[in-house]
PDB file of N, CA and C in Angstrom:
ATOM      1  N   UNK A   1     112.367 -35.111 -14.852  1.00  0.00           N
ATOM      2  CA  UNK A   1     112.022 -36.163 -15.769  1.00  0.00           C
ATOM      3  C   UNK A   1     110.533 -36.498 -15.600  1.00  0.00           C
ATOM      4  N   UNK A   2     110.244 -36.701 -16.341  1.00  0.00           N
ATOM      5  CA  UNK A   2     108.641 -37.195 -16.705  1.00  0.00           C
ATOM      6  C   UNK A   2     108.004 -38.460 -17.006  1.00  0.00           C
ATOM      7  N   UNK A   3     107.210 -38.722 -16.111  1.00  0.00           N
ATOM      8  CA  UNK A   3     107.212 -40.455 -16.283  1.00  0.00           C
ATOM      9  C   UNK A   3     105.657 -40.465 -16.594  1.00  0.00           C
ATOM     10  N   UNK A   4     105.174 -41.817 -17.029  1.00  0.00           N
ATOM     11  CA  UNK A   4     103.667 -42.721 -17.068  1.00  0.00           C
ATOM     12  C   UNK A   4     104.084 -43.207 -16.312  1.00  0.00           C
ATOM     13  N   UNK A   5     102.465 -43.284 -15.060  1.00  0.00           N
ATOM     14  CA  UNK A   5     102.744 -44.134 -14.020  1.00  0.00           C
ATOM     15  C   UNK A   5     100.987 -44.021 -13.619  1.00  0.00           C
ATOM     16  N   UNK A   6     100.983 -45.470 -12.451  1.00  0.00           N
ATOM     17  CA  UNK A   6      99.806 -45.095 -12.398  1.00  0.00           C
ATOM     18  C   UNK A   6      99.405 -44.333 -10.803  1.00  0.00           C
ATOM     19  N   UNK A   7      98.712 -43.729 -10.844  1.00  0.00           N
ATOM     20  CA  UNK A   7      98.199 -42.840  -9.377  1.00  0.00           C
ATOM     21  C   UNK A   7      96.998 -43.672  -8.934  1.00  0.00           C
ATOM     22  N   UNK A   8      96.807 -43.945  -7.787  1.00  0.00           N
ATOM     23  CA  UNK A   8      96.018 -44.779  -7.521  1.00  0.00           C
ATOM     24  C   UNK A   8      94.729 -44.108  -6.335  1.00  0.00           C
ATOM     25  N   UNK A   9      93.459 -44.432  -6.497  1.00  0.00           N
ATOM     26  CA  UNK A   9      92.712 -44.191  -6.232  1.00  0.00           C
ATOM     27  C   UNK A   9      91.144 -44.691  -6.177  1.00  0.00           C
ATOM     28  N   UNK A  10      90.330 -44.087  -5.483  1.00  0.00           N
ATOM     29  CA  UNK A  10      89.107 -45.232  -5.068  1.00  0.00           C
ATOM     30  C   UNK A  10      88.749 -45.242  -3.642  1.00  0.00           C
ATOM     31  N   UNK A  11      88.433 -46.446  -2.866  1.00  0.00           N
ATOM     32  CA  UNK A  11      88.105 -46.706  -2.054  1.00  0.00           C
ATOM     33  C   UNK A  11      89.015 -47.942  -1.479  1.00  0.00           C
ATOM     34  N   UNK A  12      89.196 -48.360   0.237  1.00  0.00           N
ATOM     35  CA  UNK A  12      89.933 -49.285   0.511  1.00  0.00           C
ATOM     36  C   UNK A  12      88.942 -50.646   0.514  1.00  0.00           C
ATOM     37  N   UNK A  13      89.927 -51.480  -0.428  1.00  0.00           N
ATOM     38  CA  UNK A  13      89.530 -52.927  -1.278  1.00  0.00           C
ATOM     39  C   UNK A  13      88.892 -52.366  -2.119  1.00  0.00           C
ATOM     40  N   UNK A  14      88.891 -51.209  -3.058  1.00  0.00           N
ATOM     41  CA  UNK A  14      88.133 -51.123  -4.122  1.00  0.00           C
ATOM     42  C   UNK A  14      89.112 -50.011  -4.972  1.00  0.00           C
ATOM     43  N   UNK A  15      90.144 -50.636  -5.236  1.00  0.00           N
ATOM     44  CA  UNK A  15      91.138 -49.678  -5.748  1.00  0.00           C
ATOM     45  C   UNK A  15      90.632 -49.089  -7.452  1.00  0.00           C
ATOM     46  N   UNK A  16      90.979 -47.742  -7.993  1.00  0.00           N
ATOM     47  CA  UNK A  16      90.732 -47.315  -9.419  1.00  0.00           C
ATOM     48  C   UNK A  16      91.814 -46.243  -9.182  1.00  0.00           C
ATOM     49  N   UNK A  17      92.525 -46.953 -11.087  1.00  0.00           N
ATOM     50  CA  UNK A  17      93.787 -46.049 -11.253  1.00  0.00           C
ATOM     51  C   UNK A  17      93.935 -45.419 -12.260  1.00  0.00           C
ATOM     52  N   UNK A  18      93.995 -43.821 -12.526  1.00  0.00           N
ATOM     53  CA  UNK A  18      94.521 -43.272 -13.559  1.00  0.00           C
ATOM     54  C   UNK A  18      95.648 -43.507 -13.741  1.00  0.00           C
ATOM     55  N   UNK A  19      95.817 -43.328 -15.473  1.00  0.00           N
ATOM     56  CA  UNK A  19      97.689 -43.420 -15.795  1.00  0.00           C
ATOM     57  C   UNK A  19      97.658 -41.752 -15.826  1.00  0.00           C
ATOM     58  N   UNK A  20      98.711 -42.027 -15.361  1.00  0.00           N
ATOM     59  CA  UNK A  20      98.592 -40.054 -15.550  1.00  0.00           C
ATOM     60  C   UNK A  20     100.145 -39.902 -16.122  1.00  0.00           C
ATOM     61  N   UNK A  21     100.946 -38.656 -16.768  1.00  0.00           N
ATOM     62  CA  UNK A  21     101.716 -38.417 -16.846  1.00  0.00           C
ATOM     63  C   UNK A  21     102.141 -37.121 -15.423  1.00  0.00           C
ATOM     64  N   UNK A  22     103.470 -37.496 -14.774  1.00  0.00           N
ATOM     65  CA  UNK A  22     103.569 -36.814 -14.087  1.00  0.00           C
ATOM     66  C   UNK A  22     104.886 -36.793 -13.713  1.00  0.00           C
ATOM     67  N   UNK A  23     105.239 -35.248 -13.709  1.00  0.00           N
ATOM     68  CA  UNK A  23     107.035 -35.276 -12.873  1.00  0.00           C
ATOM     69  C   UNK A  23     107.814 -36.059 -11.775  1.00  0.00           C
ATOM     70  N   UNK A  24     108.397 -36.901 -11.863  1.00  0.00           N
ATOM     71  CA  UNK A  24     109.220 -37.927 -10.879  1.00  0.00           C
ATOM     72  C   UNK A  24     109.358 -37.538  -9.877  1.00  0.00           C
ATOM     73  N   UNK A  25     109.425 -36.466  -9.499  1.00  0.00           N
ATOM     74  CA  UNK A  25     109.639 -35.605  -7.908  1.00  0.00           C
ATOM     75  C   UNK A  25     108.292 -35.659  -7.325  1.00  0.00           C
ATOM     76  N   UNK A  26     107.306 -35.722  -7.978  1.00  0.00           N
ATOM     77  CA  UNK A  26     105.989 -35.419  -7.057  1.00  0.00           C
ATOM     78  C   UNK A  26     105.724 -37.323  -6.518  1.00  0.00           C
ATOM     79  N   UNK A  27     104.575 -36.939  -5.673  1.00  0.00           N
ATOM     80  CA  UNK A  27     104.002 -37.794  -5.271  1.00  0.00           C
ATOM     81  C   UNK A  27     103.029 -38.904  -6.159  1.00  0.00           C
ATOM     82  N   UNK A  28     102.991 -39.914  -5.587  1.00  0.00           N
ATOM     83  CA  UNK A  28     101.917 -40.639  -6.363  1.00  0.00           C
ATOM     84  C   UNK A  28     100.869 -40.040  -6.822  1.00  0.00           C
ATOM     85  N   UNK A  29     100.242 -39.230  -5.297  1.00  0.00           N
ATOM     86  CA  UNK A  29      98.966 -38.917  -5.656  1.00  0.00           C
ATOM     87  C   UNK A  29      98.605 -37.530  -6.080  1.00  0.00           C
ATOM     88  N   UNK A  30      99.894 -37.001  -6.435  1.00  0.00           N
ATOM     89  CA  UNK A  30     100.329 -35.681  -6.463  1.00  0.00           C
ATOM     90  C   UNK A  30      99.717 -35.059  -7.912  1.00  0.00           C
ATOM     91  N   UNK A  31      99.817 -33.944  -8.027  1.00  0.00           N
ATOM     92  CA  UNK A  31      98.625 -33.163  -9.302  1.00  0.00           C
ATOM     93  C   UNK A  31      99.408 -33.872 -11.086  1.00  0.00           C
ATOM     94  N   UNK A  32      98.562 -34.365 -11.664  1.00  0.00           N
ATOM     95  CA  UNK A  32      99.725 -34.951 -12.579  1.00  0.00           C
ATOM     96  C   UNK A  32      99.559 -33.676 -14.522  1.00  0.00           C
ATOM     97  N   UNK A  33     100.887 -33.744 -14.714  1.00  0.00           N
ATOM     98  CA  UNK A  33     100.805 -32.961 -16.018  1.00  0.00           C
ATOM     99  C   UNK A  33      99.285 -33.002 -16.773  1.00  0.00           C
ATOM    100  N   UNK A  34      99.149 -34.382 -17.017  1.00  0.00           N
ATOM    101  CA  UNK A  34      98.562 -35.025 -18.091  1.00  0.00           C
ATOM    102  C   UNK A  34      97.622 -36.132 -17.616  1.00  0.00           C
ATOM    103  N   UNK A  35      96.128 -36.672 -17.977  1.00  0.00           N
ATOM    104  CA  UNK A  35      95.684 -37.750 -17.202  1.00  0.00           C
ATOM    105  C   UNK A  35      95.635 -38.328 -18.702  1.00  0.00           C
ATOM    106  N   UNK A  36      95.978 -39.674 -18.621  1.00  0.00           N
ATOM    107  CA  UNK A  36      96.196 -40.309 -20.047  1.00  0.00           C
ATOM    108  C   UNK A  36      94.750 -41.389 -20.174  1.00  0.00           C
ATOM    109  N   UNK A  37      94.874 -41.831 -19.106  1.00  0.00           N
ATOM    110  CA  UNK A  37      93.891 -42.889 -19.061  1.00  0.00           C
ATOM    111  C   UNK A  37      93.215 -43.160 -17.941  1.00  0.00           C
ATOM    112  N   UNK A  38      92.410 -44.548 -17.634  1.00  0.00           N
ATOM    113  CA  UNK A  38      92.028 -45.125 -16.288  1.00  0.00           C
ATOM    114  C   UNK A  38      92.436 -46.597 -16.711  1.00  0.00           C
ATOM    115  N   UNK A  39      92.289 -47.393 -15.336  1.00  0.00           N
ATOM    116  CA  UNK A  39      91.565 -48.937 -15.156  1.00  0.00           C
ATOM    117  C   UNK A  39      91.205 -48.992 -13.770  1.00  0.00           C
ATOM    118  N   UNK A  40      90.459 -49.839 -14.290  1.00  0.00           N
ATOM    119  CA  UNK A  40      89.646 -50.184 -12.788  1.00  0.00           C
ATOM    120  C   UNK A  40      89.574 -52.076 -12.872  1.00  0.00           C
ATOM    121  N   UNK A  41      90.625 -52.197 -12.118  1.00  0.00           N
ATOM    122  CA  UNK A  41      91.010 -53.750 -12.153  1.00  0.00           C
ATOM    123  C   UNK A  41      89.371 -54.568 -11.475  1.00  0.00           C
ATOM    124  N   UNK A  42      88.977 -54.219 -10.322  1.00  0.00           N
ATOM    125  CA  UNK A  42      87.721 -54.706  -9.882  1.00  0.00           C
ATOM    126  C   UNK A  42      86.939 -55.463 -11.074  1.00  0.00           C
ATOM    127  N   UNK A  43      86.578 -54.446 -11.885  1.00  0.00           N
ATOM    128  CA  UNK A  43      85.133 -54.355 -13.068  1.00  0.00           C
ATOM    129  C   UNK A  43      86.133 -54.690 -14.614  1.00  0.00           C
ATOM    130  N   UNK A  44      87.661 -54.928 -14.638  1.00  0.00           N
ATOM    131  CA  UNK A  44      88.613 -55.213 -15.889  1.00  0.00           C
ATOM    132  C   UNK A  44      87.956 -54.114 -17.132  1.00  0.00           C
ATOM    133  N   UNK A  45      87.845 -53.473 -16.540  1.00  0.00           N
ATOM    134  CA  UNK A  45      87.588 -51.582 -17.060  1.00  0.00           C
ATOM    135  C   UNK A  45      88.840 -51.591 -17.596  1.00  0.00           C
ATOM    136  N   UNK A  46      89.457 -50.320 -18.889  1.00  0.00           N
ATOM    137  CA  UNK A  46      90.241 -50.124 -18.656  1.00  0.00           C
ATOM    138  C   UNK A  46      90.095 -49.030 -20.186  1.00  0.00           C
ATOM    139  N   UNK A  47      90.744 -47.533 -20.242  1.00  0.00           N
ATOM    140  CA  UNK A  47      90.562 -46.847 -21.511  1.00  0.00           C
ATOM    141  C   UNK A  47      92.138 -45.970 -21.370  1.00  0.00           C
ATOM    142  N   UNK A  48      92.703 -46.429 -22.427  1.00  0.00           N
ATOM    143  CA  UNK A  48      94.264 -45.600 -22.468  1.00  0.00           C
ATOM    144  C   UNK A  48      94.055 -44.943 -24.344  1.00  0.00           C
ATOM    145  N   UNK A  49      94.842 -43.641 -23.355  1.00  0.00           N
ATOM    146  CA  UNK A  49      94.828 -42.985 -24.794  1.00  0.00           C
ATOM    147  C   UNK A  49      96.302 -43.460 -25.574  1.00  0.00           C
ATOM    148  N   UNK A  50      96.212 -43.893 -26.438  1.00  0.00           N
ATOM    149  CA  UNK A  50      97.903 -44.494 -26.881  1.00  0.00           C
ATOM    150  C   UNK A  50      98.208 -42.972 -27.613  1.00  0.00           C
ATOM    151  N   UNK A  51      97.786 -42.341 -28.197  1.00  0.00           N
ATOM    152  CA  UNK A  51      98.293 -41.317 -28.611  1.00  0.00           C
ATOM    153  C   UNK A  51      98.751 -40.339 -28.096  1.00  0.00           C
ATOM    154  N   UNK A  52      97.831 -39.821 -27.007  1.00  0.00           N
ATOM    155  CA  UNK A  52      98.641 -39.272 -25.654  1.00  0.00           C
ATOM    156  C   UNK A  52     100.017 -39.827 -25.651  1.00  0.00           C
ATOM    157  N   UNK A  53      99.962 -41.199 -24.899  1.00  0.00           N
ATOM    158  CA  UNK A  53     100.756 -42.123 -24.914  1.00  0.00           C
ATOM    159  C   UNK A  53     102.698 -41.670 -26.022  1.00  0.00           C
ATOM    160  N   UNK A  54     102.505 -41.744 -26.864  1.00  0.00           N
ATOM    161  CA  UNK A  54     103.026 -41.298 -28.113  1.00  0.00           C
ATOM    162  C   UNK A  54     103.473 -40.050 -27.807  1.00  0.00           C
ATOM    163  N   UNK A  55     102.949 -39.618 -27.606  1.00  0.00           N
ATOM    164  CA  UNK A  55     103.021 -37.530 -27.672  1.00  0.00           C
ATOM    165  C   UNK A  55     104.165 -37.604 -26.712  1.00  0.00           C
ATOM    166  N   UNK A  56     104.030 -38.132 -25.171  1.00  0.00           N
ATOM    167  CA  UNK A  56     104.796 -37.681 -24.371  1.00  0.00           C
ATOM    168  C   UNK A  56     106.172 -38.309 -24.529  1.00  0.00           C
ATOM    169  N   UNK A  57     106.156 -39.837 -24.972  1.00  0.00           N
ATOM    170  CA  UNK A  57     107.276 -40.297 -25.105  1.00  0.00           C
ATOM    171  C   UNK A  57     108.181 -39.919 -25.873  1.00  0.00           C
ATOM    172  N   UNK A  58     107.472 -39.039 -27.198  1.00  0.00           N
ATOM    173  CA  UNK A  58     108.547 -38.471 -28.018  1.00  0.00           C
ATOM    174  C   UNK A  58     108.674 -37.037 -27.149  1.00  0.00           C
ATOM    175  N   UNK A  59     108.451 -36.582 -26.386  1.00  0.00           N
ATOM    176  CA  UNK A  59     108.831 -35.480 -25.401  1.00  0.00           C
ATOM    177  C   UNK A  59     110.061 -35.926 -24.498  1.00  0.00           C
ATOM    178  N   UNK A  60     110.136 -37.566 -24.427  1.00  0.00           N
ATOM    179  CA  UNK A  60     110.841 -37.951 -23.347  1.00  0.00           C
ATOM    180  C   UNK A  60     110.712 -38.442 -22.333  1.00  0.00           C
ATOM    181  N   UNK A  61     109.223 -39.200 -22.356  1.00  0.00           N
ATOM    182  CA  UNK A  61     108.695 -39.795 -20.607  1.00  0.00           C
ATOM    183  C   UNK A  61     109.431 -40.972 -20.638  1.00  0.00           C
ATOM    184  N   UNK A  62     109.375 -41.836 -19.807  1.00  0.00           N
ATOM    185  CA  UNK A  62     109.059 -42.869 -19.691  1.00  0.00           C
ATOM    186  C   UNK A  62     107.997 -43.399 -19.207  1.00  0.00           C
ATOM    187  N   UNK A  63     108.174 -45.027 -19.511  1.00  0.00           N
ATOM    188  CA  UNK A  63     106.948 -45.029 -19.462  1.00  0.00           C
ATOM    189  C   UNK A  63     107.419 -46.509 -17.873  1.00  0.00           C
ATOM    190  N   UNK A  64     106.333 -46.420 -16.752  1.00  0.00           N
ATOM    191  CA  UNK A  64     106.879 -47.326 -16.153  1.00  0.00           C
ATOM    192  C   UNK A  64     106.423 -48.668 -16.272  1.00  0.00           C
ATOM    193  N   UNK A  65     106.644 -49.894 -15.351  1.00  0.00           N
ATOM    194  CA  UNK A  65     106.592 -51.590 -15.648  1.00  0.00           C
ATOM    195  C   UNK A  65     105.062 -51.403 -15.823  1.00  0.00           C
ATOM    196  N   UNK A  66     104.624 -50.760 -14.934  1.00  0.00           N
ATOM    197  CA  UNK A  66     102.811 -51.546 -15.005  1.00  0.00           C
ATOM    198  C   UNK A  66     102.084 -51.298 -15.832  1.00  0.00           C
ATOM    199  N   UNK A  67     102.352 -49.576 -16.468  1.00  0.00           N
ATOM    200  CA  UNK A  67     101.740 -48.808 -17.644  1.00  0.00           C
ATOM    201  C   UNK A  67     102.020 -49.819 -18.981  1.00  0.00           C
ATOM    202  N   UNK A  68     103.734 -50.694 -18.783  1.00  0.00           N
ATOM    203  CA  UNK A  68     103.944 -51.107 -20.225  1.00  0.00           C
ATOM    204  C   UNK A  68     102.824 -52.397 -19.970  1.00  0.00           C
ATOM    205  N   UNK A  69     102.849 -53.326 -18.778  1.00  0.00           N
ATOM    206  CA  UNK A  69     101.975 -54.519 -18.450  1.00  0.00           C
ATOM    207  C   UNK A  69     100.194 -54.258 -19.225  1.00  0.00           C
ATOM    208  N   UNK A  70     100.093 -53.324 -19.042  1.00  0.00           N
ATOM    209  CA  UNK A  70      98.622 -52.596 -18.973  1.00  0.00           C
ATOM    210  C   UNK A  70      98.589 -52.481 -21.217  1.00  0.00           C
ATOM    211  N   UNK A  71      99.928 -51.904 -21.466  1.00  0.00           N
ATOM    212  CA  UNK A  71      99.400 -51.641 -23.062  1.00  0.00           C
ATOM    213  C   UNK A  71      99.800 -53.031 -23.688  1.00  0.00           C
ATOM    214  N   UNK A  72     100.386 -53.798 -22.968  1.00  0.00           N
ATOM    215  CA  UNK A  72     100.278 -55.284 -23.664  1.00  0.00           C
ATOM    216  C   UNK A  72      99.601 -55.992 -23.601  1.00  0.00           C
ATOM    217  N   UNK A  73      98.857 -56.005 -22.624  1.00  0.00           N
ATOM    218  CA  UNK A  73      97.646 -56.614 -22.356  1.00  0.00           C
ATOM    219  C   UNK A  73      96.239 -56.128 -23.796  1.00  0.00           C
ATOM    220  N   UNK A  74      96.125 -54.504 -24.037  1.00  0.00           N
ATOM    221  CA  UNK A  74      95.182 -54.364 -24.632  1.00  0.00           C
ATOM    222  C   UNK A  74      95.168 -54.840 -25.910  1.00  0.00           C
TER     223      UNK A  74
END
């Protein structure tokens, strides 16, 4: 199964996260299908592709809590 989620990355106290699409078996930080987007909460950065977005869900992802937190916000 195939999820949106975010992989997290950066520096410690200076966190930056891609949304990536990626298989449920791998790791967080693990190689992901698809990189959909970023945010960078620090600097309230933030660029999501919704169409990506779109593409995979009609493939069947899901999408998880923080990814949906993140497209309601924009």
């Amino acid at each position: 199964m195939v999820k949106i989620r975010l992989a997290r990355g950066g520096a410690k106290n200076n966190p930056f996260y891609r949304i990536v699409a990626i298989d449920t078996k791998r790791k967080r930080g693990g190689k992901p299908l698809d990189i959909i987007g970023f945010w960078h909460p620090a600097k309230d950065v933030k660029k999501i592709d919704t169409k990506k977005i779109d593409d995979w869900v009609k493939k069947g992802a899901q999408i998880s809590q923080a990814v949906e937190k993140l497209l309601k916000e924009k």
